[in-house]
PDB file of N, CA and C in Angstrom:
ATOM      1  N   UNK A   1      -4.617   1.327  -5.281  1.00  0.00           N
ATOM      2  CA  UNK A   1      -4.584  -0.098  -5.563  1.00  0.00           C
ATOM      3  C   UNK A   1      -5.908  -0.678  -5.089  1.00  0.00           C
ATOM      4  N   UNK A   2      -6.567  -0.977  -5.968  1.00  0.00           N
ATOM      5  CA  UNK A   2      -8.231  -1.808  -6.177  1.00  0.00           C
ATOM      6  C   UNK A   2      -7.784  -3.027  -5.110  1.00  0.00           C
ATOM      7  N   UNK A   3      -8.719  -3.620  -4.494  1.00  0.00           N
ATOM      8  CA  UNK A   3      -9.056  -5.442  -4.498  1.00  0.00           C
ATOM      9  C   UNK A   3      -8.362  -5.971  -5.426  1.00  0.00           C
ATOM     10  N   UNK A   4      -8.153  -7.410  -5.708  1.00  0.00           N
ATOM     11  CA  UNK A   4      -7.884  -8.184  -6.683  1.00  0.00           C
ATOM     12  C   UNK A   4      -7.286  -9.454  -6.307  1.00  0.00           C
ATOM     13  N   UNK A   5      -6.903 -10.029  -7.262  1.00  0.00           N
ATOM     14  CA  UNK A   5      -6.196 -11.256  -7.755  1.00  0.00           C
ATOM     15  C   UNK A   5      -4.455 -11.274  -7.528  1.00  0.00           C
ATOM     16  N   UNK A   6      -4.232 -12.597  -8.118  1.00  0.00           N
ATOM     17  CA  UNK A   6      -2.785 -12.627  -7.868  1.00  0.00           C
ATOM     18  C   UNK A   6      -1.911 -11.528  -8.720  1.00  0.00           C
ATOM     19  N   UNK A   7      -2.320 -11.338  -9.949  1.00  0.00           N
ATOM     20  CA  UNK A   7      -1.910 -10.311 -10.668  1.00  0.00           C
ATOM     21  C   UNK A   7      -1.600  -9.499 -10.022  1.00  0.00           C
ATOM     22  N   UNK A   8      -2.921  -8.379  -9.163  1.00  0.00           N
ATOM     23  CA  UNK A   8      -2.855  -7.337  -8.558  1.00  0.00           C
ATOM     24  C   UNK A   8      -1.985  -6.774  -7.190  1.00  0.00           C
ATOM     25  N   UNK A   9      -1.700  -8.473  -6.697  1.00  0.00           N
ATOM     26  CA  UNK A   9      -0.927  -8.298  -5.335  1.00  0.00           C
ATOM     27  C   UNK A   9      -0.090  -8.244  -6.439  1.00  0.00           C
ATOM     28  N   UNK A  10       0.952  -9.206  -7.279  1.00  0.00           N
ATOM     29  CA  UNK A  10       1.970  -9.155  -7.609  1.00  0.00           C
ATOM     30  C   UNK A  10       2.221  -7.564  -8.477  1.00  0.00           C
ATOM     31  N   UNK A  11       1.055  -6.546  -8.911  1.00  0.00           N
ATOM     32  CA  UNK A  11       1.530  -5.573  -9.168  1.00  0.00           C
ATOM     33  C   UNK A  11       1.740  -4.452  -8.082  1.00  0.00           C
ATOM     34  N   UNK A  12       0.714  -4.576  -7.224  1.00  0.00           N
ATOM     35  CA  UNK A  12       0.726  -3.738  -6.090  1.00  0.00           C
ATOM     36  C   UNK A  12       2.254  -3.787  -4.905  1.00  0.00           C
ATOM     37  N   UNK A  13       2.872  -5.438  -5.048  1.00  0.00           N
ATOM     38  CA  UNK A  13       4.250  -4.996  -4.303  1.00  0.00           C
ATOM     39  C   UNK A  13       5.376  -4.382  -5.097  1.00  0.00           C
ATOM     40  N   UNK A  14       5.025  -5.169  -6.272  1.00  0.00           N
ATOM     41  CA  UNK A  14       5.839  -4.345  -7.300  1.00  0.00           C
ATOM     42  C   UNK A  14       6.191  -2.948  -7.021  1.00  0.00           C
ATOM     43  N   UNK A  15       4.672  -2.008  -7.237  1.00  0.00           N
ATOM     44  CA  UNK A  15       4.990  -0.376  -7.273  1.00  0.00           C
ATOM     45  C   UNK A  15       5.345   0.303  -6.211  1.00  0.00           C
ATOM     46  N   UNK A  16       5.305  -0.633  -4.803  1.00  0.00           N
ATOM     47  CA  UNK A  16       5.205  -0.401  -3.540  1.00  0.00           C
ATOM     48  C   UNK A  16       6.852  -0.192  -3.794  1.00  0.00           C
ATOM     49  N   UNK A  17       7.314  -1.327  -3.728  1.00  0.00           N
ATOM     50  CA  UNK A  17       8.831  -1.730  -4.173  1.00  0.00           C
ATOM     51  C   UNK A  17      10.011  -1.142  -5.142  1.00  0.00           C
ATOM     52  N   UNK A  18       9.198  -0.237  -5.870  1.00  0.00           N
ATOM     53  CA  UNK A  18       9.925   0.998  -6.928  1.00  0.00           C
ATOM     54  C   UNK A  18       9.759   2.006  -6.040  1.00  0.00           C
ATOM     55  N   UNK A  19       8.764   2.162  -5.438  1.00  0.00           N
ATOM     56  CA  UNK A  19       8.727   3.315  -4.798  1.00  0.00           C
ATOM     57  C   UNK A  19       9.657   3.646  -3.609  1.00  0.00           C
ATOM     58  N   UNK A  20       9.988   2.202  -2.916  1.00  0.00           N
ATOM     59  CA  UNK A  20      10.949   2.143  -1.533  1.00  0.00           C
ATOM     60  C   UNK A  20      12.381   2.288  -2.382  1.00  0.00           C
ATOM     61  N   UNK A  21      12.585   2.017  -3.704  1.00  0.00           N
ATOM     62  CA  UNK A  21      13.963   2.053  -4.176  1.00  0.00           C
ATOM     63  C   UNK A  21      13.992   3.761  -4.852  1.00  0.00           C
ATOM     64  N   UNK A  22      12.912   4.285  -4.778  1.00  0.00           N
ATOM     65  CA  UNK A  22      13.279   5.559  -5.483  1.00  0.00           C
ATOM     66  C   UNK A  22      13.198   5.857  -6.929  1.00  0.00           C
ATOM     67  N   UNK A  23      12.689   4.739  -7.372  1.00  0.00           N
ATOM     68  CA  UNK A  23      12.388   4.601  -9.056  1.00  0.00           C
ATOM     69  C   UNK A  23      11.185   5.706  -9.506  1.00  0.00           C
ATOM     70  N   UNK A  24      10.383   5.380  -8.649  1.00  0.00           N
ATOM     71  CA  UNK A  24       9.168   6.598  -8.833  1.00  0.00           C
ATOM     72  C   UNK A  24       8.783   7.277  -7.836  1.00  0.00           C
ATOM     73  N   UNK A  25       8.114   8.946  -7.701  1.00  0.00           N
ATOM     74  CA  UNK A  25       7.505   9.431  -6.843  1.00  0.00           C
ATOM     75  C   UNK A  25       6.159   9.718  -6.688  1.00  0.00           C
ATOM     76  N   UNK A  26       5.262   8.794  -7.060  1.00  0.00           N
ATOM     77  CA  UNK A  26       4.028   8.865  -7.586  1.00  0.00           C
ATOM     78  C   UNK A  26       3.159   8.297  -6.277  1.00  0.00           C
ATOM     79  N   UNK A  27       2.252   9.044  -5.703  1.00  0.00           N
ATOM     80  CA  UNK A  27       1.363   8.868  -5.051  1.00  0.00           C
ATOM     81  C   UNK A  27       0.849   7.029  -5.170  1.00  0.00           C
ATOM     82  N   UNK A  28       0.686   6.282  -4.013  1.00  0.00           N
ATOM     83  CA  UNK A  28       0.178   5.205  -4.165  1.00  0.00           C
ATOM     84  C   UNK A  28      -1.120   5.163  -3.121  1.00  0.00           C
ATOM     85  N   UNK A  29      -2.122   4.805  -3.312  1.00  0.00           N
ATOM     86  CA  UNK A  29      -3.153   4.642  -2.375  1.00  0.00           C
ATOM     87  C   UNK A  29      -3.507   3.238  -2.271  1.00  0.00           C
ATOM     88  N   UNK A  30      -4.063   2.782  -1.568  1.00  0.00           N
ATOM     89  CA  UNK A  30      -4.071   1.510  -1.295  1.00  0.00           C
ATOM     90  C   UNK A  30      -5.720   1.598  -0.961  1.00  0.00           C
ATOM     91  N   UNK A  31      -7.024   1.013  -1.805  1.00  0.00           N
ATOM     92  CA  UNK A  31      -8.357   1.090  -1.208  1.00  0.00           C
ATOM     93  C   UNK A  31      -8.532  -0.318  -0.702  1.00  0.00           C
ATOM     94  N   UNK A  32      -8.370   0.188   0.589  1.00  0.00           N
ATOM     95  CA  UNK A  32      -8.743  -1.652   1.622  1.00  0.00           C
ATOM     96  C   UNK A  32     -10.269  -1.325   2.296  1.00  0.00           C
ATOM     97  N   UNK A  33     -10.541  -2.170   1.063  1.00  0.00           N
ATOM     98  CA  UNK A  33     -12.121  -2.401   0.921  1.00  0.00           C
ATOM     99  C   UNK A  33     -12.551  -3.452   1.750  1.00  0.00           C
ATOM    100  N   UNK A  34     -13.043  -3.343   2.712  1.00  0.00           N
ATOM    101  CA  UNK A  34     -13.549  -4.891   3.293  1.00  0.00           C
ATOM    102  C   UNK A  34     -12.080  -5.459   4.253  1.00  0.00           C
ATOM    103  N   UNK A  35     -11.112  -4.567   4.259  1.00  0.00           N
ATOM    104  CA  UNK A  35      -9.716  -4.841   4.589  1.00  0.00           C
ATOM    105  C   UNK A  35      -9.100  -6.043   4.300  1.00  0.00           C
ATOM    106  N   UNK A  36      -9.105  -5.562   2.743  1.00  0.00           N
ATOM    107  CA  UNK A  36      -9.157  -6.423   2.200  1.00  0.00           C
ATOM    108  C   UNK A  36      -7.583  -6.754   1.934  1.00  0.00           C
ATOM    109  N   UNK A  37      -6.814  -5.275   2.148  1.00  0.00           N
ATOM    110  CA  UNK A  37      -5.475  -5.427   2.255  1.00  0.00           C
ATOM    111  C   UNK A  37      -4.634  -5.770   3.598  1.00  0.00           C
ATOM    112  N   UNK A  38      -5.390  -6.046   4.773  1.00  0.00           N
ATOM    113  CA  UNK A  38      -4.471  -5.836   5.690  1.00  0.00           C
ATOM    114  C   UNK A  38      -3.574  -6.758   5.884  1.00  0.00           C
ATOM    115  N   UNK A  39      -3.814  -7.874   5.150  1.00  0.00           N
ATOM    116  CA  UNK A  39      -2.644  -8.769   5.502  1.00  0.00           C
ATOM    117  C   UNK A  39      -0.851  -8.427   4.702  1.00  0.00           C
ATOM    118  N   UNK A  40      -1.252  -7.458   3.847  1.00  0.00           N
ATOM    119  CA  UNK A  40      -0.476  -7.160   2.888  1.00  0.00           C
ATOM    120  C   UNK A  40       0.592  -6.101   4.082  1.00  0.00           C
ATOM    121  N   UNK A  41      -0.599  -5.470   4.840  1.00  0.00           N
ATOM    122  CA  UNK A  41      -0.414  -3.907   5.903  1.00  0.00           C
ATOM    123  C   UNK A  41       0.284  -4.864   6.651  1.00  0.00           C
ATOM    124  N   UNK A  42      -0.487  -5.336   7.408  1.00  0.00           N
ATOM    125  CA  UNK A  42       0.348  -5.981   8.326  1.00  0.00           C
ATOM    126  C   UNK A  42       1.912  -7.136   8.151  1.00  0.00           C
ATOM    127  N   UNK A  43       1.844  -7.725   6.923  1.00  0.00           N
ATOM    128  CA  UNK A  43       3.833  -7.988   6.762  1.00  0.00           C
ATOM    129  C   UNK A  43       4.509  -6.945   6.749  1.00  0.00           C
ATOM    130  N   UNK A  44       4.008  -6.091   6.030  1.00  0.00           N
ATOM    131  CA  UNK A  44       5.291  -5.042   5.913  1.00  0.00           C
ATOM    132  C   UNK A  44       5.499  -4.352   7.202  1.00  0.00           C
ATOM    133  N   UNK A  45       4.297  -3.930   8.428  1.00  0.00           N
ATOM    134  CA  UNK A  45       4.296  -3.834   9.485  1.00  0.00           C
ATOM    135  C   UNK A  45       5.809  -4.825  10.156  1.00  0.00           C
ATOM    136  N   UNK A  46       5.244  -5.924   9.922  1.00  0.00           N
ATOM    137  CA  UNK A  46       5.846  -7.029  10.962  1.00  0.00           C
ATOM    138  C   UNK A  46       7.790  -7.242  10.174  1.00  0.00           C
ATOM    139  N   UNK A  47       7.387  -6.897   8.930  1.00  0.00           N
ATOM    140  CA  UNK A  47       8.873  -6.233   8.223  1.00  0.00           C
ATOM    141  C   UNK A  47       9.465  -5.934   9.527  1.00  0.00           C
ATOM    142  N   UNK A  48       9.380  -4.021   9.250  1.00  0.00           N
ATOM    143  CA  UNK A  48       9.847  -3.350   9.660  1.00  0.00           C
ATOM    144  C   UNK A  48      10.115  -3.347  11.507  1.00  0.00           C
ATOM    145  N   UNK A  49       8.815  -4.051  11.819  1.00  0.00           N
ATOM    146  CA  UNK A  49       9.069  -4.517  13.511  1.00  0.00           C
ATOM    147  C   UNK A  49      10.516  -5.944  13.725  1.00  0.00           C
ATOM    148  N   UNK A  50      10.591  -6.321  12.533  1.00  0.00           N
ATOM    149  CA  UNK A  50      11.484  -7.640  13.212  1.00  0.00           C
ATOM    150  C   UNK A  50      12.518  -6.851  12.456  1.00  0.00           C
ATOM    151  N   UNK A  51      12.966  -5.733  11.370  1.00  0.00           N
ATOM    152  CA  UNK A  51      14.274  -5.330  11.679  1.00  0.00           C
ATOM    153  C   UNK A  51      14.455  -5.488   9.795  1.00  0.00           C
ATOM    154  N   UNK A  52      13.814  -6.427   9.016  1.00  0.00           N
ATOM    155  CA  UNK A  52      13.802  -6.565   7.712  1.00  0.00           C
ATOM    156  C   UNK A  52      14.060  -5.945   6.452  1.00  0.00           C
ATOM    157  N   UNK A  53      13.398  -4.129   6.728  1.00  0.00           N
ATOM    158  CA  UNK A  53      13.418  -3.223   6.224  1.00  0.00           C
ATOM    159  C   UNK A  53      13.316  -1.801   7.150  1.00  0.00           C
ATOM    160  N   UNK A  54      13.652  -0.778   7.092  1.00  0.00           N
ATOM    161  CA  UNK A  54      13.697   0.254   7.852  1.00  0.00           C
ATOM    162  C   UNK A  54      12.768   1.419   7.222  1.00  0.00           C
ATOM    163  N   UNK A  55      11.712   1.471   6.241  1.00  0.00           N
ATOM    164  CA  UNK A  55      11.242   2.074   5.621  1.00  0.00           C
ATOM    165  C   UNK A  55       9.517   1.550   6.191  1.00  0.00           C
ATOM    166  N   UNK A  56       8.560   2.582   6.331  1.00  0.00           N
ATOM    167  CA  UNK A  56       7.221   2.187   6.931  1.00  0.00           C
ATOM    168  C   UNK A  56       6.156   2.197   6.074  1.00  0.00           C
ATOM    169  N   UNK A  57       5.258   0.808   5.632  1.00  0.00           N
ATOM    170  CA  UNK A  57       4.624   1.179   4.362  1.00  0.00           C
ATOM    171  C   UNK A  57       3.723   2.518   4.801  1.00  0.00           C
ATOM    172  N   UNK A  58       3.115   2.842   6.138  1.00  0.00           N
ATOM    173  CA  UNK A  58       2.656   4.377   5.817  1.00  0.00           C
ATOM    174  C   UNK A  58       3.257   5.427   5.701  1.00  0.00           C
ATOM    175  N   UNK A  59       4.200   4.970   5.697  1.00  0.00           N
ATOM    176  CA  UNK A  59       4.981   6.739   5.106  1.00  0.00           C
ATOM    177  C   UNK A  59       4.904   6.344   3.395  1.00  0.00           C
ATOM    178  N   UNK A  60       4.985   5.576   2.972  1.00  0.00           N
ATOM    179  CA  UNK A  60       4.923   5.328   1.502  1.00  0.00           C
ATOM    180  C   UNK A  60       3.195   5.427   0.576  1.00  0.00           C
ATOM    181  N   UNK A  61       2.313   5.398   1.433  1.00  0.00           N
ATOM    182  CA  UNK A  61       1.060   4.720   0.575  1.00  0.00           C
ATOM    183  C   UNK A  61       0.118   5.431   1.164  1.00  0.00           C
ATOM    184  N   UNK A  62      -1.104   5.720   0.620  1.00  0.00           N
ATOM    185  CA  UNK A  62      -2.281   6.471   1.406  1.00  0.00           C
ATOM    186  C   UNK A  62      -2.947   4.951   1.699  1.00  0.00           C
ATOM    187  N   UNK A  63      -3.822   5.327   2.768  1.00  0.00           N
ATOM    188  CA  UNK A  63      -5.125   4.241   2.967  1.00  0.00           C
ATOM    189  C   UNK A  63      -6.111   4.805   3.020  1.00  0.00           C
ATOM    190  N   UNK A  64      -7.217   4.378   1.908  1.00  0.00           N
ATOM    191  CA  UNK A  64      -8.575   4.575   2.059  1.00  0.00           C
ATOM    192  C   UNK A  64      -9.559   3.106   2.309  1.00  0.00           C
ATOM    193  N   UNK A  65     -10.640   3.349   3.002  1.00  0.00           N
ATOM    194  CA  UNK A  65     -11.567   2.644   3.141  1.00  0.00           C
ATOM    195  C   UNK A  65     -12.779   2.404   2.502  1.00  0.00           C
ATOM    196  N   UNK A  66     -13.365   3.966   2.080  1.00  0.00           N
ATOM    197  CA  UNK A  66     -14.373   3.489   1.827  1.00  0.00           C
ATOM    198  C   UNK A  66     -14.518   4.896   0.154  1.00  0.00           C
ATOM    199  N   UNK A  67     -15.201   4.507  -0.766  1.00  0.00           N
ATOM    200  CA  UNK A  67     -14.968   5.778  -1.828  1.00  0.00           C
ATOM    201  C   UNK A  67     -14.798   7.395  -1.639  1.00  0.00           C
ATOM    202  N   UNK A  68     -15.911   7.801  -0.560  1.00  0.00           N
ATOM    203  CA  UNK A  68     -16.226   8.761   0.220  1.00  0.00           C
ATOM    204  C   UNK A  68     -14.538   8.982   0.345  1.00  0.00           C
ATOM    205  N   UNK A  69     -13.993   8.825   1.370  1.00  0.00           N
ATOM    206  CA  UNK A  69     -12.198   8.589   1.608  1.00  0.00           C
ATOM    207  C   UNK A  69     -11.337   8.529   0.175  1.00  0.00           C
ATOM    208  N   UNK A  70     -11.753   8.090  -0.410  1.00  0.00           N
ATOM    209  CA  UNK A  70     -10.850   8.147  -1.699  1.00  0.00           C
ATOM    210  C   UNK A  70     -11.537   9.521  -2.546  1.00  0.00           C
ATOM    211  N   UNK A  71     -12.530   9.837  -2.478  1.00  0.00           N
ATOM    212  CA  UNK A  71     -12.977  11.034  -3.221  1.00  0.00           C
ATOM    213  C   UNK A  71     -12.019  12.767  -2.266  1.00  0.00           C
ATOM    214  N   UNK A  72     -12.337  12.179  -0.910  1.00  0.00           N
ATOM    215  CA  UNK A  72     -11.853  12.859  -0.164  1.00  0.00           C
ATOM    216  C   UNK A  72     -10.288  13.969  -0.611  1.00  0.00           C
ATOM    217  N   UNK A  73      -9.564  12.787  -0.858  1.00  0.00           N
ATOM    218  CA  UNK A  73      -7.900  13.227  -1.128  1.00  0.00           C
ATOM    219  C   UNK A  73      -8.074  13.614  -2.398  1.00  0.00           C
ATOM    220  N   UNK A  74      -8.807  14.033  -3.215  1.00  0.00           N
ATOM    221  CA  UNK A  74      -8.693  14.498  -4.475  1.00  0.00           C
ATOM    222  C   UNK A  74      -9.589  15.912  -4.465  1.00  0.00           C
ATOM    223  N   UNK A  75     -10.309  16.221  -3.377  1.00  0.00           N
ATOM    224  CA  UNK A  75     -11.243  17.669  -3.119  1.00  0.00           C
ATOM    225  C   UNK A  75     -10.283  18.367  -2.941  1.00  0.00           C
TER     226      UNK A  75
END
């Protein structure tokens, strides 16, 4: 999951969200560029700390930082 717009958050919880229901088993990576996602990291964090959901977005999603890291998981 690129940077982006409202689109992109609204697709990125989306697939996050099929994926916690079991709809798909498809690798999700998350490139937090500029960290650019962490606020996204950190609710679902604060989810699972206040009791909300019992599922951890890192057990669900890779994180990369920088391309180097994303080229990485595909060598």
């Amino acid at each position: 999951i690129l940077p982006g717009g409202s689109g992109t958050i609204e697709e990125a919880t989306e697939i996050i969200s099929w994926k916690f229901l079991g709809i798909h088993k498809k690798k999700i990576i998350i490139f937090n560029y500029n960290n650019f996602w962490d606020p996204l990291i950190d609710m679902y964090n604060q989810a699972k700390q206040k009791k909300f959901g019992n599922k951890n977005l890192q057990n669900i999603c890779d994180y990369v930082s920088s391309f180097k890291e994303f080229v990485k998981l595909f060598s």
